[in-house]
PDB file of N, CA and C in Angstrom:
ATOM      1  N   UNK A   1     174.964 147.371 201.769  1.00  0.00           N
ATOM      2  CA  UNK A   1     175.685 147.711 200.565  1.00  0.00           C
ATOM      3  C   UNK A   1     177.192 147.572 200.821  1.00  0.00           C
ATOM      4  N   UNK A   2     178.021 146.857 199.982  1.00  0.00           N
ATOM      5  CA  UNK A   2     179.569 146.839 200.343  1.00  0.00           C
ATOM      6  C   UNK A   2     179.567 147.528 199.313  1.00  0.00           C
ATOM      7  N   UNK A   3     181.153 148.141 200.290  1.00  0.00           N
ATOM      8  CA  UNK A   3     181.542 149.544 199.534  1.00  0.00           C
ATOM      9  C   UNK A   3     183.031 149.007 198.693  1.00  0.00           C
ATOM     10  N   UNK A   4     182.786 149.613 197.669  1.00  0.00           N
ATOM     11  CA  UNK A   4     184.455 149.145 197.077  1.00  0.00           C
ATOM     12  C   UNK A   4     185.647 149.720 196.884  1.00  0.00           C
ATOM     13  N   UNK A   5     186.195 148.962 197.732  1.00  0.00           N
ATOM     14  CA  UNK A   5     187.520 150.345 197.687  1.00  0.00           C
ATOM     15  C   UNK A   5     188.349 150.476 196.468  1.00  0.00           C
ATOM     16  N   UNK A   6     188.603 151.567 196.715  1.00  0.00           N
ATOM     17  CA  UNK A   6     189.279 152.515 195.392  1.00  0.00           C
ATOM     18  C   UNK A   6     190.672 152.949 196.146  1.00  0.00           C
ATOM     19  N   UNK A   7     191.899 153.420 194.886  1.00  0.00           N
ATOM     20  CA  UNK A   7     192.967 153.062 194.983  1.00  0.00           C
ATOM     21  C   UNK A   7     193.493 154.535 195.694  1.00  0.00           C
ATOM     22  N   UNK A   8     194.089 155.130 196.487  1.00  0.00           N
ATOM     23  CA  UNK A   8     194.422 155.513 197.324  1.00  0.00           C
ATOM     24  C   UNK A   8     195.370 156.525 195.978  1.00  0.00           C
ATOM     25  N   UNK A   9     195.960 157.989 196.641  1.00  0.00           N
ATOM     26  CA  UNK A   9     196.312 158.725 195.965  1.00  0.00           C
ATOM     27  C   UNK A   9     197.947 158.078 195.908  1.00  0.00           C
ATOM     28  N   UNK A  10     198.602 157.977 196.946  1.00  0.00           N
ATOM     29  CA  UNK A  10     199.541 156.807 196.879  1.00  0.00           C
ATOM     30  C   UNK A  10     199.830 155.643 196.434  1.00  0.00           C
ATOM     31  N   UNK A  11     199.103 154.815 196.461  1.00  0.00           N
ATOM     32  CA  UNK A  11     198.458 153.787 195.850  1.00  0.00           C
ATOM     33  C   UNK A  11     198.621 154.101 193.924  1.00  0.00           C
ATOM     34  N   UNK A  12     198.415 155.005 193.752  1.00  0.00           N
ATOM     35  CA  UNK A  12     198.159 155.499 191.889  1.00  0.00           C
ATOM     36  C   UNK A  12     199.262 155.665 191.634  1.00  0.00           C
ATOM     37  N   UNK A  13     200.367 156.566 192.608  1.00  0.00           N
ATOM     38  CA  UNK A  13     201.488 157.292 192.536  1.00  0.00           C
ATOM     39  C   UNK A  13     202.444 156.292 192.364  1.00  0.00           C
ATOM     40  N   UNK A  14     202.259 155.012 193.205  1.00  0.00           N
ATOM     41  CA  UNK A  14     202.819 153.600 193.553  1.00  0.00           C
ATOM     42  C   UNK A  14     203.327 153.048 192.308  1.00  0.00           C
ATOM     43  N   UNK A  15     202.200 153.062 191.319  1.00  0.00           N
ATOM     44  CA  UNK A  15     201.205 151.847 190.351  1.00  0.00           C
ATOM     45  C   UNK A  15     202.348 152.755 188.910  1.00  0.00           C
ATOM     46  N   UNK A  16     202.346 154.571 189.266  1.00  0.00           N
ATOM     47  CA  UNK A  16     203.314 154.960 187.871  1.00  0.00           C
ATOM     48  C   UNK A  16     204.617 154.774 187.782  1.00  0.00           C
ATOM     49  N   UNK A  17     204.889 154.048 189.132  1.00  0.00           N
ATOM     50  CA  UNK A  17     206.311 154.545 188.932  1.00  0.00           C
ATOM     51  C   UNK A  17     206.838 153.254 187.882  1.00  0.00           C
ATOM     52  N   UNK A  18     206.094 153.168 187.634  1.00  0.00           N
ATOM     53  CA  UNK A  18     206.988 151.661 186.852  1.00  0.00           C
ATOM     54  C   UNK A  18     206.363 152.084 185.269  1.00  0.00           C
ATOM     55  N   UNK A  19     205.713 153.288 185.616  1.00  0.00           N
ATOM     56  CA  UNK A  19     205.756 154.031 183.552  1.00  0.00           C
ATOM     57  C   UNK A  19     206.821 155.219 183.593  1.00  0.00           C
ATOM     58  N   UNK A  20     207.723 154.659 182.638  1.00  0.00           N
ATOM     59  CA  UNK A  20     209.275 155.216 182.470  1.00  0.00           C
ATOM     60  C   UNK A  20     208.827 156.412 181.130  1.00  0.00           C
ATOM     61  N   UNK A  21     209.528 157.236 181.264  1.00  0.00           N
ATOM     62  CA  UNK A  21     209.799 158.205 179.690  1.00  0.00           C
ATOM     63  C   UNK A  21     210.398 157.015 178.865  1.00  0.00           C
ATOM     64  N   UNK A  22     209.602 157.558 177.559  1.00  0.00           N
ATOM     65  CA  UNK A  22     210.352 156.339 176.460  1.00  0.00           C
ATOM     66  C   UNK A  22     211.664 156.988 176.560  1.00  0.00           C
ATOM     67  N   UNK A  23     212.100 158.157 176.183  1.00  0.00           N
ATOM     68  CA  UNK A  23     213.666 158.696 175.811  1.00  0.00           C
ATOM     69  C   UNK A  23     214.770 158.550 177.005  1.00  0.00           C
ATOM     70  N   UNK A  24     213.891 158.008 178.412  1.00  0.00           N
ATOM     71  CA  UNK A  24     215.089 158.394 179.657  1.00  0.00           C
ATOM     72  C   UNK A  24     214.557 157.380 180.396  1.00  0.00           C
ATOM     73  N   UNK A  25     215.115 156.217 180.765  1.00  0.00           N
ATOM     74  CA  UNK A  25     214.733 154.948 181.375  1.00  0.00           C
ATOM     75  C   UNK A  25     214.077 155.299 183.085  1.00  0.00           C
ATOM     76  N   UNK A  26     213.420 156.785 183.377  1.00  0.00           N
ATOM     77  CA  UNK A  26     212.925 156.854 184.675  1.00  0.00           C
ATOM     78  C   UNK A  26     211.643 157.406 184.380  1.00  0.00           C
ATOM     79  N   UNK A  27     210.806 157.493 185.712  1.00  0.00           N
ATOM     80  CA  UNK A  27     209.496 157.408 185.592  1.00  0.00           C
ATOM     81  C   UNK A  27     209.172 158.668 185.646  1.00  0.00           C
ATOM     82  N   UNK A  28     207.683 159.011 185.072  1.00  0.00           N
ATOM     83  CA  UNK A  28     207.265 160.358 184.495  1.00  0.00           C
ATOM     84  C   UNK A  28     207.292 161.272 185.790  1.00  0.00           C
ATOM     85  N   UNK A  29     207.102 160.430 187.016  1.00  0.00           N
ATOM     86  CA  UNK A  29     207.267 161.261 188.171  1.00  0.00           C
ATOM     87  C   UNK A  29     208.865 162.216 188.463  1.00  0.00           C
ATOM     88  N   UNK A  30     209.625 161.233 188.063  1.00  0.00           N
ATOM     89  CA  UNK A  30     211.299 161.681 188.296  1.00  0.00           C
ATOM     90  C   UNK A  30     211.428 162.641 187.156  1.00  0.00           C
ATOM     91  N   UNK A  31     210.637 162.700 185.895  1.00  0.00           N
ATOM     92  CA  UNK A  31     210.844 163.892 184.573  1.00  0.00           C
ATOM     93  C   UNK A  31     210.161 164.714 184.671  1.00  0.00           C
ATOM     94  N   UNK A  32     209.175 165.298 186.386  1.00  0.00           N
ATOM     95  CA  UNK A  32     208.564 166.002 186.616  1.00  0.00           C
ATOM     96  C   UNK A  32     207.242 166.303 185.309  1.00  0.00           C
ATOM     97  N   UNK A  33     206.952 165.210 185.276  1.00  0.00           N
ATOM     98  CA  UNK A  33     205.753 165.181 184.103  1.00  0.00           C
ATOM     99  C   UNK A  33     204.475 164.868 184.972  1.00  0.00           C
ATOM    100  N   UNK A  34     204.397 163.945 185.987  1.00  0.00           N
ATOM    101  CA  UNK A  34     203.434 163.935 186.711  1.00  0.00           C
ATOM    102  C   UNK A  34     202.988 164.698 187.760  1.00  0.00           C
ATOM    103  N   UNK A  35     201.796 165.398 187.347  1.00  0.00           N
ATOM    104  CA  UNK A  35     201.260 166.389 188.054  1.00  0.00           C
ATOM    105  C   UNK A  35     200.695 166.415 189.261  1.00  0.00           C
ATOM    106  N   UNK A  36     199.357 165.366 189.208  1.00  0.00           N
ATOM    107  CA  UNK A  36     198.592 164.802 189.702  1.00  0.00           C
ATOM    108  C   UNK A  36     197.404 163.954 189.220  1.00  0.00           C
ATOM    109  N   UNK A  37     196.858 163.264 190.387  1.00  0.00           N
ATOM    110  CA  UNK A  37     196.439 161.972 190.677  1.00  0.00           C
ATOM    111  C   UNK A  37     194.892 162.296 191.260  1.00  0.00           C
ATOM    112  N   UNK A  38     194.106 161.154 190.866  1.00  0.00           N
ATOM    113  CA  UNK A  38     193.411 161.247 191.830  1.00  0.00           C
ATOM    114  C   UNK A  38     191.899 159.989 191.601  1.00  0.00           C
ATOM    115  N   UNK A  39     190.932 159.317 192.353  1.00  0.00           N
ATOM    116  CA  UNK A  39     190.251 158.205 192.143  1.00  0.00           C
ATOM    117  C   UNK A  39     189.035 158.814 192.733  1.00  0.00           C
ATOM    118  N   UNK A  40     187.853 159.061 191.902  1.00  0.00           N
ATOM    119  CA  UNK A  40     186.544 159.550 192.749  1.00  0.00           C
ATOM    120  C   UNK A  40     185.702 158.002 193.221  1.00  0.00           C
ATOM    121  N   UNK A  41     184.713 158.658 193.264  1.00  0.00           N
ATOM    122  CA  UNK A  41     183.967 157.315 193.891  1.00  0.00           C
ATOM    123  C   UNK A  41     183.180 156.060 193.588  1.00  0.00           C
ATOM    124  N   UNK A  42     183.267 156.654 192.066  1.00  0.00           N
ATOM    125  CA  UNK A  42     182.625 156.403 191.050  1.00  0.00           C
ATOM    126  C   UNK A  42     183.851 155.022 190.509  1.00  0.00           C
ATOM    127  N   UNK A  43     185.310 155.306 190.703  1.00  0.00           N
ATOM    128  CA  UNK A  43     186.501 154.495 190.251  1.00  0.00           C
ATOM    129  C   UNK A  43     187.078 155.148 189.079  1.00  0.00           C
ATOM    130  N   UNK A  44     186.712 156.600 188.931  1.00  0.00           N
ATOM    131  CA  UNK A  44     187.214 157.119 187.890  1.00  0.00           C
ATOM    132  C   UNK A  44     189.054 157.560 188.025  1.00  0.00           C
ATOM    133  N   UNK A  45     189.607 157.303 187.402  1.00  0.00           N
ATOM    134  CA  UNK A  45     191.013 157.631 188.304  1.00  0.00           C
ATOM    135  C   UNK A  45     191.552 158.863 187.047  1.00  0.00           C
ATOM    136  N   UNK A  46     191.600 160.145 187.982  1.00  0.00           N
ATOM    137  CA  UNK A  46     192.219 161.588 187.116  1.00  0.00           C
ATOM    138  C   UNK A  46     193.761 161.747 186.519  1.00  0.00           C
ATOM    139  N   UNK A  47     194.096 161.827 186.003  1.00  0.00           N
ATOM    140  CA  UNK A  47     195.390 161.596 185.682  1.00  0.00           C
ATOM    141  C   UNK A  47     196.333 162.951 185.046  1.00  0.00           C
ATOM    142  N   UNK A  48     196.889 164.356 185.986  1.00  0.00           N
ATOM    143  CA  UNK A  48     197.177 165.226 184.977  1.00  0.00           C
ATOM    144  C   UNK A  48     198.384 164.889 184.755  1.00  0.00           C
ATOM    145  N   UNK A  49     199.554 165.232 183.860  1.00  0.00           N
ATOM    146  CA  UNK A  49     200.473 165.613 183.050  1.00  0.00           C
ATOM    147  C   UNK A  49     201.147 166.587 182.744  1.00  0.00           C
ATOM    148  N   UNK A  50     202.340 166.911 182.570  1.00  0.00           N
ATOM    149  CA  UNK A  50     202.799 167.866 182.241  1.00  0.00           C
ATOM    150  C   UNK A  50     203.963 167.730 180.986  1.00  0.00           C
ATOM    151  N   UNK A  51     203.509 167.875 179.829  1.00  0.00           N
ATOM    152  CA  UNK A  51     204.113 167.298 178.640  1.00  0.00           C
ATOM    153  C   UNK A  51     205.359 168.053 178.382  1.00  0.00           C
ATOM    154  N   UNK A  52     206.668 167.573 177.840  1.00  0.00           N
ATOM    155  CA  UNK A  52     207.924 168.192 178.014  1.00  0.00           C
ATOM    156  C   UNK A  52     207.577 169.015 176.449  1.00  0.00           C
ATOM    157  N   UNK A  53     206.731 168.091 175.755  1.00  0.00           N
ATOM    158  CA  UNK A  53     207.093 168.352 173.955  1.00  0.00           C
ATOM    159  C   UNK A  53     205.565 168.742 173.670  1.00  0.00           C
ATOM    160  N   UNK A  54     205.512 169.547 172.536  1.00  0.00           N
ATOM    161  CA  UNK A  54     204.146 168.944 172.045  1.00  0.00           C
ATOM    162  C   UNK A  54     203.806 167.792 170.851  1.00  0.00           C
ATOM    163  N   UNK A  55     204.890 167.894 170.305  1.00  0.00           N
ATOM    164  CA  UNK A  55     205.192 166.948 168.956  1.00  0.00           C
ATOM    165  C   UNK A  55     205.891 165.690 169.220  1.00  0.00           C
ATOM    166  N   UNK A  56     205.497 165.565 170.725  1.00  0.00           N
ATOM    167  CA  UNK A  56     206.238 164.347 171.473  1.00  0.00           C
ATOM    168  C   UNK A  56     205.200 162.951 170.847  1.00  0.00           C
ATOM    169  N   UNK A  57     206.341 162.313 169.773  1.00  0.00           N
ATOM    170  CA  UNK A  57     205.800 161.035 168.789  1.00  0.00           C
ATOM    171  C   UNK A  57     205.453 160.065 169.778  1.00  0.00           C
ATOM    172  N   UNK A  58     205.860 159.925 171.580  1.00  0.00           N
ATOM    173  CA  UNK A  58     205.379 158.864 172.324  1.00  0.00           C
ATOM    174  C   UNK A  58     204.497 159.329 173.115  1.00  0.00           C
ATOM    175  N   UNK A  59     203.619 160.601 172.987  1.00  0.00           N
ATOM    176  CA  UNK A  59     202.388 160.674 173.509  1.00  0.00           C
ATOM    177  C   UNK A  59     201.321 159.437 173.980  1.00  0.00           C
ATOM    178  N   UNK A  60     201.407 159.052 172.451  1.00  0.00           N
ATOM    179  CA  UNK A  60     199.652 157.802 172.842  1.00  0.00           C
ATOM    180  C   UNK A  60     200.690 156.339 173.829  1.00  0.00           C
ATOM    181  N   UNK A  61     202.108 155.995 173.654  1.00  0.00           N
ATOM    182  CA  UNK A  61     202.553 155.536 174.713  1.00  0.00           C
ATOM    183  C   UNK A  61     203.147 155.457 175.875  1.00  0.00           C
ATOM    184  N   UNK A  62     202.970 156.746 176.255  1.00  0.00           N
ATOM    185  CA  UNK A  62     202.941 157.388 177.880  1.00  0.00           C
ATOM    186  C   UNK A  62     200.963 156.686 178.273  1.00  0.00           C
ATOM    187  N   UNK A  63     200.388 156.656 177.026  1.00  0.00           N
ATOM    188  CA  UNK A  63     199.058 156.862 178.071  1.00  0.00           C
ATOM    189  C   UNK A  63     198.603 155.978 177.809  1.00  0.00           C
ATOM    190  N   UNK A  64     199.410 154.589 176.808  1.00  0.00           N
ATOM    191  CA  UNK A  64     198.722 153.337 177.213  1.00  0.00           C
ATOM    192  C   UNK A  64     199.532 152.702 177.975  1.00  0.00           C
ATOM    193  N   UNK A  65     200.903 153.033 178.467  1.00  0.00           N
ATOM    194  CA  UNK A  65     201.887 152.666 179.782  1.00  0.00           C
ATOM    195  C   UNK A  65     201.171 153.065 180.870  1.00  0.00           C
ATOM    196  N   UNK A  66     199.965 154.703 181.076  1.00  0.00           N
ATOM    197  CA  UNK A  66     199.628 154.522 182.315  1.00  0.00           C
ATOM    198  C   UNK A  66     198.660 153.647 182.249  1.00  0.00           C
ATOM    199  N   UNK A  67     197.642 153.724 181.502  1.00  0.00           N
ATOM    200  CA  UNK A  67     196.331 152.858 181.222  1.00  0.00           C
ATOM    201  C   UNK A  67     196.496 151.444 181.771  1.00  0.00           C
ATOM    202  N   UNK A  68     197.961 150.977 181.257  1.00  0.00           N
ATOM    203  CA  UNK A  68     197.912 149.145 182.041  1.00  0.00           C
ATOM    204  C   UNK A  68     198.440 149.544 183.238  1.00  0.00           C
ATOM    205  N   UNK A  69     199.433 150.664 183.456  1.00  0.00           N
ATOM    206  CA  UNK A  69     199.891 150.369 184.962  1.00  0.00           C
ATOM    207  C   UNK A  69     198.566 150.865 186.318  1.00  0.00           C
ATOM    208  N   UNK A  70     197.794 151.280 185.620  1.00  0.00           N
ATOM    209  CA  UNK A  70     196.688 152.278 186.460  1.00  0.00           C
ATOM    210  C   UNK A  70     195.865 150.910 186.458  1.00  0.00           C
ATOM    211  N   UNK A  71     195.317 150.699 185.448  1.00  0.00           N
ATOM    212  CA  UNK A  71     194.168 149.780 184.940  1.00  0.00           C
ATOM    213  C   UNK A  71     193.662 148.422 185.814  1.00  0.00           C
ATOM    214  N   UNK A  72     195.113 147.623 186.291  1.00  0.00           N
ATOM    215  CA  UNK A  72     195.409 146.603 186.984  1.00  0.00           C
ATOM    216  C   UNK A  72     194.577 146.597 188.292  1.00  0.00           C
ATOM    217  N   UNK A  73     194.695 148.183 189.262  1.00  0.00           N
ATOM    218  CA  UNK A  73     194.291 148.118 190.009  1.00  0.00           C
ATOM    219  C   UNK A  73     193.331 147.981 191.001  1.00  0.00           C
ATOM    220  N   UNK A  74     192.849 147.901 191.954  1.00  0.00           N
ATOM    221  CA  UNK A  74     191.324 146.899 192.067  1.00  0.00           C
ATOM    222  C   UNK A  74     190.575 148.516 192.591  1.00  0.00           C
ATOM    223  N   UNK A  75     189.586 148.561 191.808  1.00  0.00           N
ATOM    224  CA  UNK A  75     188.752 149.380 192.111  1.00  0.00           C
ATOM    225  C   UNK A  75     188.466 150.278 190.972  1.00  0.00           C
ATOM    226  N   UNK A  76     189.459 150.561 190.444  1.00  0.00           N
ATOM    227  CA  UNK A  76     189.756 151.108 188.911  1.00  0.00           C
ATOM    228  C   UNK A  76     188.805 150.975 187.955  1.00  0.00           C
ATOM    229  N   UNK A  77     187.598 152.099 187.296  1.00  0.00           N
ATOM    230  CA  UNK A  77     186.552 151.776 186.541  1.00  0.00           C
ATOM    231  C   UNK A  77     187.150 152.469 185.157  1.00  0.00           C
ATOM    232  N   UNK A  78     187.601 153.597 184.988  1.00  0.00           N
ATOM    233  CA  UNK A  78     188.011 154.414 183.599  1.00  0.00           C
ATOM    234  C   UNK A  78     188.858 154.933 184.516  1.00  0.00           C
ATOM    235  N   UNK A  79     189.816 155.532 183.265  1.00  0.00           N
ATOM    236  CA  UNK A  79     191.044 156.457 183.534  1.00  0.00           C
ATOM    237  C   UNK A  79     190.693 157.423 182.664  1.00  0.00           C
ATOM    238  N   UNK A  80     191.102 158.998 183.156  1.00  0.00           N
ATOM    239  CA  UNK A  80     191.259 159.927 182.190  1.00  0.00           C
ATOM    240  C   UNK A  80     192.843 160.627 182.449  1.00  0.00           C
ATOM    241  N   UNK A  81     193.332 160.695 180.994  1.00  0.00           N
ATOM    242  CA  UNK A  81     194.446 161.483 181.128  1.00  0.00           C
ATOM    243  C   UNK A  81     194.889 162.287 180.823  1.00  0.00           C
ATOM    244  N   UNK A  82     195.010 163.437 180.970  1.00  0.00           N
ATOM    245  CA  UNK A  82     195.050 164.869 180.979  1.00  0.00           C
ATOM    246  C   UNK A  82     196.502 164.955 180.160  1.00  0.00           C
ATOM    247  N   UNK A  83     196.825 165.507 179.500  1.00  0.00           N
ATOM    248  CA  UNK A  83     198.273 165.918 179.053  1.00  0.00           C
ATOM    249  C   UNK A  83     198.768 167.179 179.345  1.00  0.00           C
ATOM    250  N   UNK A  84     197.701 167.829 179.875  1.00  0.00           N
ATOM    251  CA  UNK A  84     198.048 169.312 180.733  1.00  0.00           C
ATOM    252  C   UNK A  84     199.366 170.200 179.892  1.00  0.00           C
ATOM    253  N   UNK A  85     198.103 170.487 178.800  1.00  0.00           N
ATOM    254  CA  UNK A  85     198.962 172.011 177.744  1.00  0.00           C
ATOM    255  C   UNK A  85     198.972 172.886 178.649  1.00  0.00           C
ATOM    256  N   UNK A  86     197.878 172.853 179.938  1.00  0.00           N
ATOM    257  CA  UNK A  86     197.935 174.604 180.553  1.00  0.00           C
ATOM    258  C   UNK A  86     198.951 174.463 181.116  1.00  0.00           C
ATOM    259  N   UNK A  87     199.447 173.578 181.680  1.00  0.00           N
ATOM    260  CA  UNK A  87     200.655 173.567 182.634  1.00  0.00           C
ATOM    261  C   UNK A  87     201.903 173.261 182.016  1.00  0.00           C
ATOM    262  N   UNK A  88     203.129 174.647 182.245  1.00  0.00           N
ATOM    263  CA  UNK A  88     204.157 173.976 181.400  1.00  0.00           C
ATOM    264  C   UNK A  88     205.287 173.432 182.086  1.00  0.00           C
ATOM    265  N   UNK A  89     205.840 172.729 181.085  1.00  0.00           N
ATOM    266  CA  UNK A  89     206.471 171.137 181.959  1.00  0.00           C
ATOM    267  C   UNK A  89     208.034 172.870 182.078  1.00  0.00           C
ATOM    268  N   UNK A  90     208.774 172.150 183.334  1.00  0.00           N
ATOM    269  CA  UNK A  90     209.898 172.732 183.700  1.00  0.00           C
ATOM    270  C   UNK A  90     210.936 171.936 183.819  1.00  0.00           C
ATOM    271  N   UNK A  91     212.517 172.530 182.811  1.00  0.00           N
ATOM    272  CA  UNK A  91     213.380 171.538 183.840  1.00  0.00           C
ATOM    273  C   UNK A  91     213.890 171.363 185.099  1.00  0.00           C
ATOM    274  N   UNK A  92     213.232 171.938 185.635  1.00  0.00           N
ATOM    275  CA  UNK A  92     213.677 172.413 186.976  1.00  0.00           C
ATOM    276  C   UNK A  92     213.068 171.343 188.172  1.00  0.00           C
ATOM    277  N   UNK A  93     211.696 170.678 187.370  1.00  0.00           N
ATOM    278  CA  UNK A  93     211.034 170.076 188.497  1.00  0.00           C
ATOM    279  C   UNK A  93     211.302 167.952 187.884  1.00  0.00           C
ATOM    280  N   UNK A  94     212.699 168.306 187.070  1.00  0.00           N
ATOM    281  CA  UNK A  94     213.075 167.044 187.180  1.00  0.00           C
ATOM    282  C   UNK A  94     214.140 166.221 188.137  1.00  0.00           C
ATOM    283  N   UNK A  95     214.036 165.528 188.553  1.00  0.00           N
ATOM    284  CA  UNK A  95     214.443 164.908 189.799  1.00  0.00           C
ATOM    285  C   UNK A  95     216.219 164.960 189.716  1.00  0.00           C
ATOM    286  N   UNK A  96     216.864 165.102 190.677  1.00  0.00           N
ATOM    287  CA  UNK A  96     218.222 164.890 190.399  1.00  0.00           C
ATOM    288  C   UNK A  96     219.191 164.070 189.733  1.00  0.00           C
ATOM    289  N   UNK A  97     218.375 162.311 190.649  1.00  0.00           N
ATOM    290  CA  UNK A  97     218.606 161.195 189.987  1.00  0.00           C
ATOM    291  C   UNK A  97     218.264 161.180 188.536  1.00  0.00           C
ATOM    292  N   UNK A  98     217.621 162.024 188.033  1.00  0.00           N
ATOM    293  CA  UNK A  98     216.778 161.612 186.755  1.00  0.00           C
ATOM    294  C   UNK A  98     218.277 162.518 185.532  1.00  0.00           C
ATOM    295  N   UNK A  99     218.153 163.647 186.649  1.00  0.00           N
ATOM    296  CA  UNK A  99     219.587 164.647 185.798  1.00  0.00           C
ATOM    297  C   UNK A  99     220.547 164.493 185.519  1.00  0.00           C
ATOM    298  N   UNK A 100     221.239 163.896 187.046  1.00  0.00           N
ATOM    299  CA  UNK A 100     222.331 162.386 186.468  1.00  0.00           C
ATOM    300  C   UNK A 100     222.443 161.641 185.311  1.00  0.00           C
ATOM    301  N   UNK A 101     221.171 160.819 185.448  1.00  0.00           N
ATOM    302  CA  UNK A 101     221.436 159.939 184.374  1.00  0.00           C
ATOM    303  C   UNK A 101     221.537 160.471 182.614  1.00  0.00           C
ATOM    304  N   UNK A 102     220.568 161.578 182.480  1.00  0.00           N
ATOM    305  CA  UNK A 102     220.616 162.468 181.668  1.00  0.00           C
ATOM    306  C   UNK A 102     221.871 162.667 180.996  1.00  0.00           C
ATOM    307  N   UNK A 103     222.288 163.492 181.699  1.00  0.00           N
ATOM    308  CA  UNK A 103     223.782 164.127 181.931  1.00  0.00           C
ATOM    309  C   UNK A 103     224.995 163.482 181.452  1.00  0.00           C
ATOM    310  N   UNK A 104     224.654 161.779 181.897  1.00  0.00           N
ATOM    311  CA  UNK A 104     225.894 160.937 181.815  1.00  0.00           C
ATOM    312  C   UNK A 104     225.224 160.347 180.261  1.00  0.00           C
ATOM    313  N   UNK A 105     223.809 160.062 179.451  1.00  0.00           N
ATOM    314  CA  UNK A 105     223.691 160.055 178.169  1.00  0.00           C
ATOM    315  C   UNK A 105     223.824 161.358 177.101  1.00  0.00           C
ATOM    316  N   UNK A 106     224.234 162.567 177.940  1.00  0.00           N
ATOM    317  CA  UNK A 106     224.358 163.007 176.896  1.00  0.00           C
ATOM    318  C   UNK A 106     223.343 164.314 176.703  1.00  0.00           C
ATOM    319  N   UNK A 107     222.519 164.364 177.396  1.00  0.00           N
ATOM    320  CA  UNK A 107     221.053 165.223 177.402  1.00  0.00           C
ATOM    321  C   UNK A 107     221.053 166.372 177.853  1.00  0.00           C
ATOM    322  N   UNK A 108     221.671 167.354 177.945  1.00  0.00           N
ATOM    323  CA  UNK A 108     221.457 168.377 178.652  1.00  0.00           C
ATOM    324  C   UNK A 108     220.304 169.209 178.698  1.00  0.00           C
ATOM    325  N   UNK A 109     220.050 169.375 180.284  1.00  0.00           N
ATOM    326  CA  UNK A 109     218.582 170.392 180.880  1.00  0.00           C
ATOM    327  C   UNK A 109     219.124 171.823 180.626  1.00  0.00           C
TER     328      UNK A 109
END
């Protein structure tokens, strides 16, 4: 039986950084939105979230930005993505670089 490999928790982490917040040109990891990750064996890849808004109008395109950036990857069977209401998003766990840039458009945390 060959076994098929599946994408590594790094590997996933790798694959988001190139899905940006629509409102702030950095990735959901740097807006402390990404929670966690994860690929069972099956190729299911877990996806939690930590949503800044709830009435956030780019919801469904945060999760078809991860869907192609996840999707691509070899081993990858379904994605699920969590938007994680239980968990509430903080500004605190947004990245410095990310505060900067913020800061210099105008945004204050």
């Amino acid at each position: 039986m060959v076994e098929i490999k599946r994408p590594t928790r790094d590997e996933l982490y790798a694959a988001l950084e190139s899905v940006l917040d629509p409102h702030v040109p950095v990735s959901l990891r740097a807006m402390g939105m990404l929670r966690d990750v994860s690929c069972d064996a099956h190729g299911t890849v877990q996806i939690k979230l930590c949503m800044p808004c709830m009435a956030c109008p780019a919801t469904s395109k945060i999760e078809d930005d991860i869907r192609a950036a996840v999707g691509v990857l070899p081993g990858v069977v379904s994605i699920e993505v969590d938007q994680g209401w239980d968990t509430p998003w903080e500004r605190d766990s947004v990245a410095p670089h990310a505060r900067d840039l913020m800061r210099r458009a105008g945004i204050l945390l």
